[in-house]
Every structure is written in structure tokens, then in C-alpha cells.
C-alpha atoms as a PDB file:
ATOM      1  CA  UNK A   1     -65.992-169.531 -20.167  1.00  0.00           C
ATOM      2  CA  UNK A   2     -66.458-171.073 -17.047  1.00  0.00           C
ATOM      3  CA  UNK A   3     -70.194-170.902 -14.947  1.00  0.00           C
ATOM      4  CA  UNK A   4     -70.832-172.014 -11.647  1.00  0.00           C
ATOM      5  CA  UNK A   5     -74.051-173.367 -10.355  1.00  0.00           C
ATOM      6  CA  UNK A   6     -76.051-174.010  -7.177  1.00  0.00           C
ATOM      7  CA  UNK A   7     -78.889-173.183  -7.888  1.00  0.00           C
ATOM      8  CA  UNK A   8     -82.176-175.086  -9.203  1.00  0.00           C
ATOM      9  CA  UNK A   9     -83.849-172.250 -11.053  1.00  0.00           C
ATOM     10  CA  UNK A  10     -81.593-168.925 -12.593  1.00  0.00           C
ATOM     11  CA  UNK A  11     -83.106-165.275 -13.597  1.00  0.00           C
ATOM     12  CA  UNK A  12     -85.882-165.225 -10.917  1.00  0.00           C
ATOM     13  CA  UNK A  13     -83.940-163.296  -8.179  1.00  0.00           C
ATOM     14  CA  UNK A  14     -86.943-162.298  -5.973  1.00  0.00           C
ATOM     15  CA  UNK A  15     -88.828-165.288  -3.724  1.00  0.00           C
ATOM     16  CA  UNK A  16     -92.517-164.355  -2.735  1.00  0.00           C
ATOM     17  CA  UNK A  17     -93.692-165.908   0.201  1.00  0.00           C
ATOM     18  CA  UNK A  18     -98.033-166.169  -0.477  1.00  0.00           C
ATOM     19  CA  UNK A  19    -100.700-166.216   1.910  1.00  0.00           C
ATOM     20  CA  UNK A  20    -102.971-168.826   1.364  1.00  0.00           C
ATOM     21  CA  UNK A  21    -105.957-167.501  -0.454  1.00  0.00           C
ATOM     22  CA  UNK A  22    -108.475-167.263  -3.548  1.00  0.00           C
ATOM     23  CA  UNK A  23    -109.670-164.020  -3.578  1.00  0.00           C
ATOM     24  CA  UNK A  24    -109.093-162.439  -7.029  1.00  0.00           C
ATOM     25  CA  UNK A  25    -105.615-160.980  -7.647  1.00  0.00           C
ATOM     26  CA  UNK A  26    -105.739-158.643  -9.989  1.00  0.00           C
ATOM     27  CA  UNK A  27    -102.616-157.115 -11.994  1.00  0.00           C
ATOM     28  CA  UNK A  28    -100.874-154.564  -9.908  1.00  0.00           C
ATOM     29  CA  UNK A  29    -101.080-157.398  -6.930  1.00  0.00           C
ATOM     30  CA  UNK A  30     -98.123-158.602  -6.186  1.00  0.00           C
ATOM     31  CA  UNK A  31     -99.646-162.222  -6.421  1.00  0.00           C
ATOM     32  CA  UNK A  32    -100.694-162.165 -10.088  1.00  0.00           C
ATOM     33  CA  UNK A  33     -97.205-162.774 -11.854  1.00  0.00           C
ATOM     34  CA  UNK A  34     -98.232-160.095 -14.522  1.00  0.00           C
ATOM     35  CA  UNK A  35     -97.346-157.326 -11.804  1.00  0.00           C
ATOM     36  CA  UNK A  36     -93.787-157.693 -12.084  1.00  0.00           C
ATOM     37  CA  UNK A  37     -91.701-156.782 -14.934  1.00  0.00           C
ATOM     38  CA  UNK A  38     -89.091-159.758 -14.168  1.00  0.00           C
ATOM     39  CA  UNK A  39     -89.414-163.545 -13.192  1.00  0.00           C
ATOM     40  CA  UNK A  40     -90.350-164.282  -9.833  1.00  0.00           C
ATOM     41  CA  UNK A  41     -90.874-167.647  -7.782  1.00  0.00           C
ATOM     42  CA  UNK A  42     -93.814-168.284  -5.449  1.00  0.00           C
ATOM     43  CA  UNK A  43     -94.549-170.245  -2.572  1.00  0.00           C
ATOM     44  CA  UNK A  44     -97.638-170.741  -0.919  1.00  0.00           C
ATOM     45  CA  UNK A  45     -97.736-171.036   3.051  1.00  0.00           C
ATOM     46  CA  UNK A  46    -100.620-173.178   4.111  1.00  0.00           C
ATOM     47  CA  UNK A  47    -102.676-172.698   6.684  1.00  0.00           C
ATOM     48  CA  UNK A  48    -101.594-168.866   6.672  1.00  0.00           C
ATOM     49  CA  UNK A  49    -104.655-167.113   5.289  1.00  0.00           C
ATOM     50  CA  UNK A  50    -105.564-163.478   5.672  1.00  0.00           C
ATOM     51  CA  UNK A  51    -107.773-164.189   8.543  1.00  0.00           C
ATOM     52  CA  UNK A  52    -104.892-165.803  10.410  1.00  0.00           C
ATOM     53  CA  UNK A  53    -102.552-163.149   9.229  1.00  0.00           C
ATOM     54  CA  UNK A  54    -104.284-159.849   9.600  1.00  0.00           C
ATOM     55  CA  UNK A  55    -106.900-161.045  12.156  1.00  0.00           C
ATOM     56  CA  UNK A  56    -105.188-163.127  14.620  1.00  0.00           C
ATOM     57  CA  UNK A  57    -101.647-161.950  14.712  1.00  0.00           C
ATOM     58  CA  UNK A  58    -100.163-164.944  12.212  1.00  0.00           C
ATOM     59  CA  UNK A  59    -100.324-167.215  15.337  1.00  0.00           C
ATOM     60  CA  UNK A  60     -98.947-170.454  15.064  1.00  0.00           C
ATOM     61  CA  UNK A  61     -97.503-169.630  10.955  1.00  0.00           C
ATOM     62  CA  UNK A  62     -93.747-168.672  11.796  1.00  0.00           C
ATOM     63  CA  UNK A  63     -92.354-172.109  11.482  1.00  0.00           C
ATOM     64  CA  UNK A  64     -94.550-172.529   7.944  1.00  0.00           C
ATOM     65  CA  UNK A  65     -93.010-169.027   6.549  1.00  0.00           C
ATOM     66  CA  UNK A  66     -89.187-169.763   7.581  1.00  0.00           C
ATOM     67  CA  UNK A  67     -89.690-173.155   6.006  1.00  0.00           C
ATOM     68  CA  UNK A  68     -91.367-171.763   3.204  1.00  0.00           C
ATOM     69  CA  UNK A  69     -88.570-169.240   2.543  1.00  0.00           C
ATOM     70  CA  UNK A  70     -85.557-171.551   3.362  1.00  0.00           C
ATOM     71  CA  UNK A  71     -87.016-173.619  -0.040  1.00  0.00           C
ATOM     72  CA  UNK A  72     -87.431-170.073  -2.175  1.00  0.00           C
ATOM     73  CA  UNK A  73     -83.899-169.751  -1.689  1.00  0.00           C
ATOM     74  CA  UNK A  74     -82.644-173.312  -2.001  1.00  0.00           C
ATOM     75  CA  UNK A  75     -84.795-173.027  -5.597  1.00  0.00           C
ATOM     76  CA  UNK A  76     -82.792-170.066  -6.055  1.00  0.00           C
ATOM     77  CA  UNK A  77     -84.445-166.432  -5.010  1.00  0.00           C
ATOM     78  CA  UNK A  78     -82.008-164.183  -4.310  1.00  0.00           C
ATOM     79  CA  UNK A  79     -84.255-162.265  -1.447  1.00  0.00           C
ATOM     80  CA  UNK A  80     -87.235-162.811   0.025  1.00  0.00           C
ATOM     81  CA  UNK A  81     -90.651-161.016   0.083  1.00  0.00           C
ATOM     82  CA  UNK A  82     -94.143-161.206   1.016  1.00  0.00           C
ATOM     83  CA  UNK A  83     -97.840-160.766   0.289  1.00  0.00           C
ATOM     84  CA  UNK A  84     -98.926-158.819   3.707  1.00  0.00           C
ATOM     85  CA  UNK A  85     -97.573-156.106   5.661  1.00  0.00           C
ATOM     86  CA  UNK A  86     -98.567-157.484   8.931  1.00  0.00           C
ATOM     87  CA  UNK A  87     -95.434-159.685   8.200  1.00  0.00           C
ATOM     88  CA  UNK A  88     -93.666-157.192   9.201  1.00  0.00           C
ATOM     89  CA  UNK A  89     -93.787-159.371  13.128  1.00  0.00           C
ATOM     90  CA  UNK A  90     -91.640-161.910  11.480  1.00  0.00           C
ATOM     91  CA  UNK A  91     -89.020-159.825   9.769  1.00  0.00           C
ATOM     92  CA  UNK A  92     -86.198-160.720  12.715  1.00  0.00           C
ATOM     93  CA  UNK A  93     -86.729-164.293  12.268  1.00  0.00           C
ATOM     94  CA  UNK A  94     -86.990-164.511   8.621  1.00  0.00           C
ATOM     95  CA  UNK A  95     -84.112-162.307   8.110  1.00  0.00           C
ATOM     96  CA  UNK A  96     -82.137-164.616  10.924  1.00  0.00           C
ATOM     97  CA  UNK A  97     -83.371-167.866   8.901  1.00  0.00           C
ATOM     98  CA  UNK A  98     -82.604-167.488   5.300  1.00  0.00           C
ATOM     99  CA  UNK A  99     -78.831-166.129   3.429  1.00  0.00           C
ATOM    100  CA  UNK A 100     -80.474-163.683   1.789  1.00  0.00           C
ATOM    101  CA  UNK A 101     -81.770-159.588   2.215  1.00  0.00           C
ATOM    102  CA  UNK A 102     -85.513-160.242   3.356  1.00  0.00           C
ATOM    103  CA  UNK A 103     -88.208-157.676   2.909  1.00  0.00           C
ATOM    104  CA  UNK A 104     -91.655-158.738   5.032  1.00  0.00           C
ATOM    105  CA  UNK A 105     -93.917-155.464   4.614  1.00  0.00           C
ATOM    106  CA  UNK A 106     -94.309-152.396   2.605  1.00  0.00           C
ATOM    107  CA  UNK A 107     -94.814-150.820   6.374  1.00  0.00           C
ATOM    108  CA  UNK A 108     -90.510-150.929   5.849  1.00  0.00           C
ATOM    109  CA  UNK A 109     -90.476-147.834   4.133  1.00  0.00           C
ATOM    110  CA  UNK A 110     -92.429-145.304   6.354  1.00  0.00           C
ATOM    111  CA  UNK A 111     -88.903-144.366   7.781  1.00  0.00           C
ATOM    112  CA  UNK A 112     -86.919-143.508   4.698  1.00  0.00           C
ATOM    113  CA  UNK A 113     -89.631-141.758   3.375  1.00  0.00           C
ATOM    114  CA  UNK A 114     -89.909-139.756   6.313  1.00  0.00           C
ATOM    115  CA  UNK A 115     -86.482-138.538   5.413  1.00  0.00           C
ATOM    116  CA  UNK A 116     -87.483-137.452   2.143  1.00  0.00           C
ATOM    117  CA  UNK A 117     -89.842-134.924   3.633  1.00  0.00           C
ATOM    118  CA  UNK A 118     -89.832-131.693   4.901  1.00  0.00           C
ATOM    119  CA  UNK A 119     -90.012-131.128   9.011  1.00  0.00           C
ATOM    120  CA  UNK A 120     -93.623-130.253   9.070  1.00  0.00           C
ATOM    121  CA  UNK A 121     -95.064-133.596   7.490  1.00  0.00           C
ATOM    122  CA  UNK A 122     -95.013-136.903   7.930  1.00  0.00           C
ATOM    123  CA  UNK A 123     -95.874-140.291   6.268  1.00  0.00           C
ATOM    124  CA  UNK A 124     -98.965-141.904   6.774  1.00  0.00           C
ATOM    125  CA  UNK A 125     -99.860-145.802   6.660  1.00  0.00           C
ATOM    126  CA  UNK A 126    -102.916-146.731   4.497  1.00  0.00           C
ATOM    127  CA  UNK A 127    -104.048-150.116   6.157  1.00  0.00           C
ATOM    128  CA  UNK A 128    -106.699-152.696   5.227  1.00  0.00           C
ATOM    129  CA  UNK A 129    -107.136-153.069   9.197  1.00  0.00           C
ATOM    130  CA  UNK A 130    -105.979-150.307  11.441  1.00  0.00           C
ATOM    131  CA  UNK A 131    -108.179-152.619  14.318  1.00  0.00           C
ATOM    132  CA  UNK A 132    -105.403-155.088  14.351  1.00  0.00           C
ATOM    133  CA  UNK A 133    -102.215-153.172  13.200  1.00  0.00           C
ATOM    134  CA  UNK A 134    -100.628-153.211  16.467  1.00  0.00           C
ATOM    135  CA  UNK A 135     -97.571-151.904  17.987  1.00  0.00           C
ATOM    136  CA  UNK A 136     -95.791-154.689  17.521  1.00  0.00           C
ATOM    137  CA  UNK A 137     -96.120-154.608  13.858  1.00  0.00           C
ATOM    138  CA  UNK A 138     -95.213-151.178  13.543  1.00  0.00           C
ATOM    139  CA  UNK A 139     -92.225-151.787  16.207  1.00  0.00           C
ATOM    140  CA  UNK A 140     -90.693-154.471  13.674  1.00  0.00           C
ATOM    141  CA  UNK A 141     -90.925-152.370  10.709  1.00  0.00           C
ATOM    142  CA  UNK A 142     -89.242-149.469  13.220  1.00  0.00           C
ATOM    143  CA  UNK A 143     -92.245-147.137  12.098  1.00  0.00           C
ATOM    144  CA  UNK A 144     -92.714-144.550  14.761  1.00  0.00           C
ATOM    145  CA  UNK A 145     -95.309-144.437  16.949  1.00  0.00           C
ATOM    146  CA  UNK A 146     -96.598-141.404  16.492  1.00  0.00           C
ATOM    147  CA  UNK A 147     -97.865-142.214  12.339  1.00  0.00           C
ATOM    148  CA  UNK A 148    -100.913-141.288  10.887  1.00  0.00           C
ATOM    149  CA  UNK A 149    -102.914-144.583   9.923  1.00  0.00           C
ATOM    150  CA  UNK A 150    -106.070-144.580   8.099  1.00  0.00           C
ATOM    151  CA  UNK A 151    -107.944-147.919   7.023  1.00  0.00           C
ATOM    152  CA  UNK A 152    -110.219-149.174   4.356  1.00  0.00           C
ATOM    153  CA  UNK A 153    -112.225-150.786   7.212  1.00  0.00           C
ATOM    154  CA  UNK A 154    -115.317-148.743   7.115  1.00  0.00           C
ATOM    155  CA  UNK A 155    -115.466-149.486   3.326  1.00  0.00           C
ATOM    156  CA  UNK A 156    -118.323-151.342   1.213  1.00  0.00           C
ATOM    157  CA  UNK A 157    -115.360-154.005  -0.185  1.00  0.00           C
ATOM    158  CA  UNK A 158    -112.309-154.186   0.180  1.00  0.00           C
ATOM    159  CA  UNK A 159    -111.453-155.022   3.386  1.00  0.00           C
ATOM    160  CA  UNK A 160    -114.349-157.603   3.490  1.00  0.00           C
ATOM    161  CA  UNK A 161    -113.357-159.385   0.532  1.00  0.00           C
ATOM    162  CA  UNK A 162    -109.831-159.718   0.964  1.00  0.00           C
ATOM    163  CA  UNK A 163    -110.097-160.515   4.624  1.00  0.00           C
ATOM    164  CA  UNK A 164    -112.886-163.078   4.307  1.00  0.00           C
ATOM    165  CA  UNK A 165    -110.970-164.436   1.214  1.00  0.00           C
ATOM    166  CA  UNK A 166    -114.794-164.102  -1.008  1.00  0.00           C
ATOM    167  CA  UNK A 167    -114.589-165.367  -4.562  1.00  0.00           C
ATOM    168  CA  UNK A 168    -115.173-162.117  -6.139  1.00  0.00           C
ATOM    169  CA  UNK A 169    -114.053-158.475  -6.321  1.00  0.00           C
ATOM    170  CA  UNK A 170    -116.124-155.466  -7.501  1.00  0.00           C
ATOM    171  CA  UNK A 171    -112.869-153.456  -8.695  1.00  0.00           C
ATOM    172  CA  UNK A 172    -114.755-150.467  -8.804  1.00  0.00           C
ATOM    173  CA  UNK A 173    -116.096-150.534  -4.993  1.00  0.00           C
ATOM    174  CA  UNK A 174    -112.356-151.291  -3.803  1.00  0.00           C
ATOM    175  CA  UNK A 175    -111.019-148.381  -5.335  1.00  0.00           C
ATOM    176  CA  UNK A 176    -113.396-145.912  -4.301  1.00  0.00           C
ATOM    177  CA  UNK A 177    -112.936-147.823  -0.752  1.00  0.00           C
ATOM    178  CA  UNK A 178    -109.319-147.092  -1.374  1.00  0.00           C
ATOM    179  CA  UNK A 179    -109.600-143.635  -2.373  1.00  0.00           C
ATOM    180  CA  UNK A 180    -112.223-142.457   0.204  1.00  0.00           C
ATOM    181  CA  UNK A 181    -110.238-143.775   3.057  1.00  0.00           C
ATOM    182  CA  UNK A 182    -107.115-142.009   1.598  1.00  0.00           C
ATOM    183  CA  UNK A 183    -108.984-138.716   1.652  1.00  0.00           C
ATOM    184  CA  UNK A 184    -110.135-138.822   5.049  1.00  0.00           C
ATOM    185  CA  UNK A 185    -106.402-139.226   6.335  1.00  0.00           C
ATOM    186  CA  UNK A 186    -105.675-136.419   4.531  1.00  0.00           C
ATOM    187  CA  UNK A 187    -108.433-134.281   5.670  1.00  0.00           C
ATOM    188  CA  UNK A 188    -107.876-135.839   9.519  1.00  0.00           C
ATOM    189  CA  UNK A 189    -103.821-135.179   9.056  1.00  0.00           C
ATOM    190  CA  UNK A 190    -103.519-131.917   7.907  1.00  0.00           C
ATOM    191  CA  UNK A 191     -99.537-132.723   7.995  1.00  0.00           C
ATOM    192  CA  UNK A 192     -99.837-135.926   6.084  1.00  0.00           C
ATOM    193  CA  UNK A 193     -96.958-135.813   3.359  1.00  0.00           C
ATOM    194  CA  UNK A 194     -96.551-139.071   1.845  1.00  0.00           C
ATOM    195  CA  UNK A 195     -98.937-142.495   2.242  1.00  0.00           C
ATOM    196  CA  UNK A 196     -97.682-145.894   2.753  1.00  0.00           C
ATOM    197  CA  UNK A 197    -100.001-148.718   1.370  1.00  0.00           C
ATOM    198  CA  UNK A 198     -99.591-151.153   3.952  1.00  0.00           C
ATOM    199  CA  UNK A 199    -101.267-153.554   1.990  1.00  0.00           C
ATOM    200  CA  UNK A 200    -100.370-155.656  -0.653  1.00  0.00           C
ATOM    201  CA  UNK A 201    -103.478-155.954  -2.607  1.00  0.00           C
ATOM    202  CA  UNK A 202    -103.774-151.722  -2.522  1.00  0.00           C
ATOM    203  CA  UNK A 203    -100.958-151.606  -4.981  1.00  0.00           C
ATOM    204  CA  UNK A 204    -103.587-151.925  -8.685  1.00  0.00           C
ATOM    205  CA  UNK A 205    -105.303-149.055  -6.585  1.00  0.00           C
ATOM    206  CA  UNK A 206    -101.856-146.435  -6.016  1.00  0.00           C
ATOM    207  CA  UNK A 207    -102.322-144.488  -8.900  1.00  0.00           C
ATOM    208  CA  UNK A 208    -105.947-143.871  -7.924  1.00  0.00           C
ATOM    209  CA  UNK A 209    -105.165-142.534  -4.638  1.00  0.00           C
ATOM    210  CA  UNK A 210    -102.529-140.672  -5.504  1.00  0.00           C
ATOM    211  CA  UNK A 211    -104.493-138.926  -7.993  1.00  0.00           C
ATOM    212  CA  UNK A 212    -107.299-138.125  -5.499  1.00  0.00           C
ATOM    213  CA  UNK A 213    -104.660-137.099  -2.750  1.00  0.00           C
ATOM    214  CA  UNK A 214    -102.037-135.466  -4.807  1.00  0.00           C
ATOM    215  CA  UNK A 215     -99.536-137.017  -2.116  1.00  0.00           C
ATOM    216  CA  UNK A 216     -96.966-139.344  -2.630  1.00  0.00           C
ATOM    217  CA  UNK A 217     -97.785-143.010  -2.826  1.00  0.00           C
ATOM    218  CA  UNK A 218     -95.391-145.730  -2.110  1.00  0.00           C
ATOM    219  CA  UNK A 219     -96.694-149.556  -2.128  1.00  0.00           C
ATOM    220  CA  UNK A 220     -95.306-152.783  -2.130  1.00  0.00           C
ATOM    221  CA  UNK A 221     -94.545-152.832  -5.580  1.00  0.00           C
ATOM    222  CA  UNK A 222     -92.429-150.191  -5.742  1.00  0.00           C
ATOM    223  CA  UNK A 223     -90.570-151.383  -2.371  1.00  0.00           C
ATOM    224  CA  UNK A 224     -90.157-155.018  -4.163  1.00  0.00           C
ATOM    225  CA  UNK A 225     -88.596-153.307  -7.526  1.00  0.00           C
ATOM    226  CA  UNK A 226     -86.168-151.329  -5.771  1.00  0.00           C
ATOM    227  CA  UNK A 227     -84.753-154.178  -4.298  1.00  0.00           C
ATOM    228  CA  UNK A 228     -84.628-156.362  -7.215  1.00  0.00           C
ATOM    229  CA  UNK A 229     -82.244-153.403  -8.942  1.00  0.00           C
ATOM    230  CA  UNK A 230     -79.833-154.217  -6.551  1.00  0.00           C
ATOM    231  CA  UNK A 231     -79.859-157.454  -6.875  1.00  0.00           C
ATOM    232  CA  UNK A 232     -79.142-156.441 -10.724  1.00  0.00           C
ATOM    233  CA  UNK A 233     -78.281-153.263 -11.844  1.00  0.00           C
ATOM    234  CA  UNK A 234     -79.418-151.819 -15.056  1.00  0.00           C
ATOM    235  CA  UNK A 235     -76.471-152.206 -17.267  1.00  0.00           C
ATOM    236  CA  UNK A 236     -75.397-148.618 -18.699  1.00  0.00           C
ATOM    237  CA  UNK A 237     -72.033-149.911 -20.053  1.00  0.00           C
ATOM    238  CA  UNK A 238     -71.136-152.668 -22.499  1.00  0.00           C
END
């Protein structure tokens, strides 16, 4: 049996491209490596913290992230993701950089879930900072314009902790920031069907607000699993 090779690391097919941070990740975050239930590789961009990210458009990071992904895939990731969905700005150039299928932000999936639902709803976007999500965020990640978004801004926790990268997380305060700001949408779209969590450190808190809502809840882990089965299939057949 012959093999080929070409790559410097096998069986970790998806490449995660990190903000640089030290706020707590906790499992269900997509950067604590117990999330996933198959290998992945990281990378951390420096200088590209959730301040400059979320707060000040990424400015000045776009040559850091293409570099940092062009070395995910010479390690040997088979796509590319990452760790905000205010990525979402550099999903043309990533995607234009790197060989591989690229996936910037959870935002990505509005669309397709929108097809999944009847005429009189639409999917909403659950955001950790609705004051900055602009319209160029939501153009790149083709979400249309006229989407529900609701934010954990007005919250106790979240929002300040993971945007002023603090050392520690009450879990308990984020979740009910989670969950409260998830209710309001609801009760301020009447038509909401479905909520995107545009953020990457919502996903521990999905089941949470999906119990509260009793809508749909799609975050980035779910996005980030569906394209790693493509990259390999479950096997039904020996």
C-alpha cells in the first residue's frame, strides 16, 4: 500500500484561526480544544484581540490572519475557521488566500436557515455587540439587511468580560445575560423563527437559550461540525 504525504500534521482537518486573548474559555467555546469531538490545530493572531476585532473593525489585522491561515494549512488543516463572527469582513480575502473551503463567522448561516423556515419568520442574529455589527459585516456574510439582531450589550457580563478580555467569568451571569437578551428579541420580533449566535463564546450558552426561547439555535459549533463531515464522511460501509 502506497501513502502520499505533504503534509506536517494528519487527522486534524479543521485550522482555527484565535484571537488573541485570556479571558476564560470554557468547554462549548470553540477555543478550549475539549469543544470539539475531533483534532483540531490552532493558531493565535497577535495583536488581534477582541477589542481590535469587535470594537474597531479588525483594522490593521488582515495581513496577520491570511498569514496566520496560509501556515494552518501548510501544517495541514484542511479548512479554515475562526473565533469571531465579525470575521465575517475578511471572508473574500481569506477565502482568495488559502487552497482550502474557509468559514470566518457563524453570521454564514443566517441565509440557509432562512430557507428552512416558513414565509412568515425569519432568523435572528444574537450578537455580543449589535453597536459595532455593521453593514459591512453582515454584507460579507450575505445576511440580509432587514435581520432581527439582539445583543448581550446591556448585560451584567458577558459582553464586558469577553470584550475587555478580564481574567474571570461568572458563568452564571453570562448565561442569564445570554438568555435575557434572547428573550427580548423574541418578545421585540414577534416573527423571529430561528437565532444565530453570532458569537463564538455564546456557543457553552445554546442550549440555555434555546430552552428559554423554544426557537432554534444554531452557533458556531454546529456551523464548524458540519463542515468537518465533509471533509470526512461518517463511514456507513466497510
Amino acid at each position: 500500500m502506497l501513502v502520499s504525504g505533504g503534509k506536517s500534521i494528519y487527522g486534524a482537518r479543521i485550522g482555527i484561526l484565535m484571537l488573541e486573548a485570556q479571558f476564560p474559555r470554557i468547554p462549548g467555546d470553540m477555543g478550549n480544544a475539549e469543544t470539539w469531538p475531533f483534532p483540531v490545530l490552532y493558531k493565535i493572531v497577535r495583536g488581534a484581540t477582541p477589542d481590535q476585532v469587535v470594537r474597531k473593525n479588525a483594522e490593521g489585522t488582515l495581513y496577520r490572519f491570511i498569514a496566520a491561515a496560509e501556515e494552518l494549512v501548510s501544517d495541514g488543516a484542511d479548512a479554515i475557521t475562526t473565533n469571531c463572527g465579525f470575521l465575517s469582513i475578511f471572508q473574500k480575502e481569506l477565502s482568495a488566500a488559502v487552497r482550502v473551503p474557509v468559514l470566518t463567522s457563524s453570521l454564514m448561516q443566517v441565509c440557509t436557515v432562512n430557507m428552512l423556515l416558513p414565509d412568515s419568520k425569519k432568523a435572528g442574529i444574537l450578537t455580543i455587540s449589535k453597536s459595532t455589527l455593521s453593514d459591512a459585516h453582515l454584507r460579507a456574510a450575505k445576511v440580509p439587511s432587514d435581520t432581527p439582531i439582539g445583543t448581550t450589550e446591556d448585560g451584567v457580563e458577558f459582553s464586558r468580560v469577553i470584550l475587555n478580555d478580564e481574567l474571570e467569568l461568572n458563568i452564571e451571569l453570562a448565561r442569564l445575560d445570554n438568555i435575557n437578551a434572547a428573550l427580548k428579541m423574541k418578545t421585540d420580533h414577534p416573527g423571529l423563527g430561528a437565532i444565530i449566535l453570532e458569537c463564538t463564546n455564546m456557543s457553552p450558552y445554546a442550549e440555555a437559550i434555546q430552552e428559554a426561547v423554544e426557537l432554534p439555535v444554531y452557533s458556531i459549533v454546529n456551523f464548524v461540525e458540519w463542515l468537518h463531515a465533509g471533509l470526512k464522511p461518517k463511514r456507513f460501509l466497510s
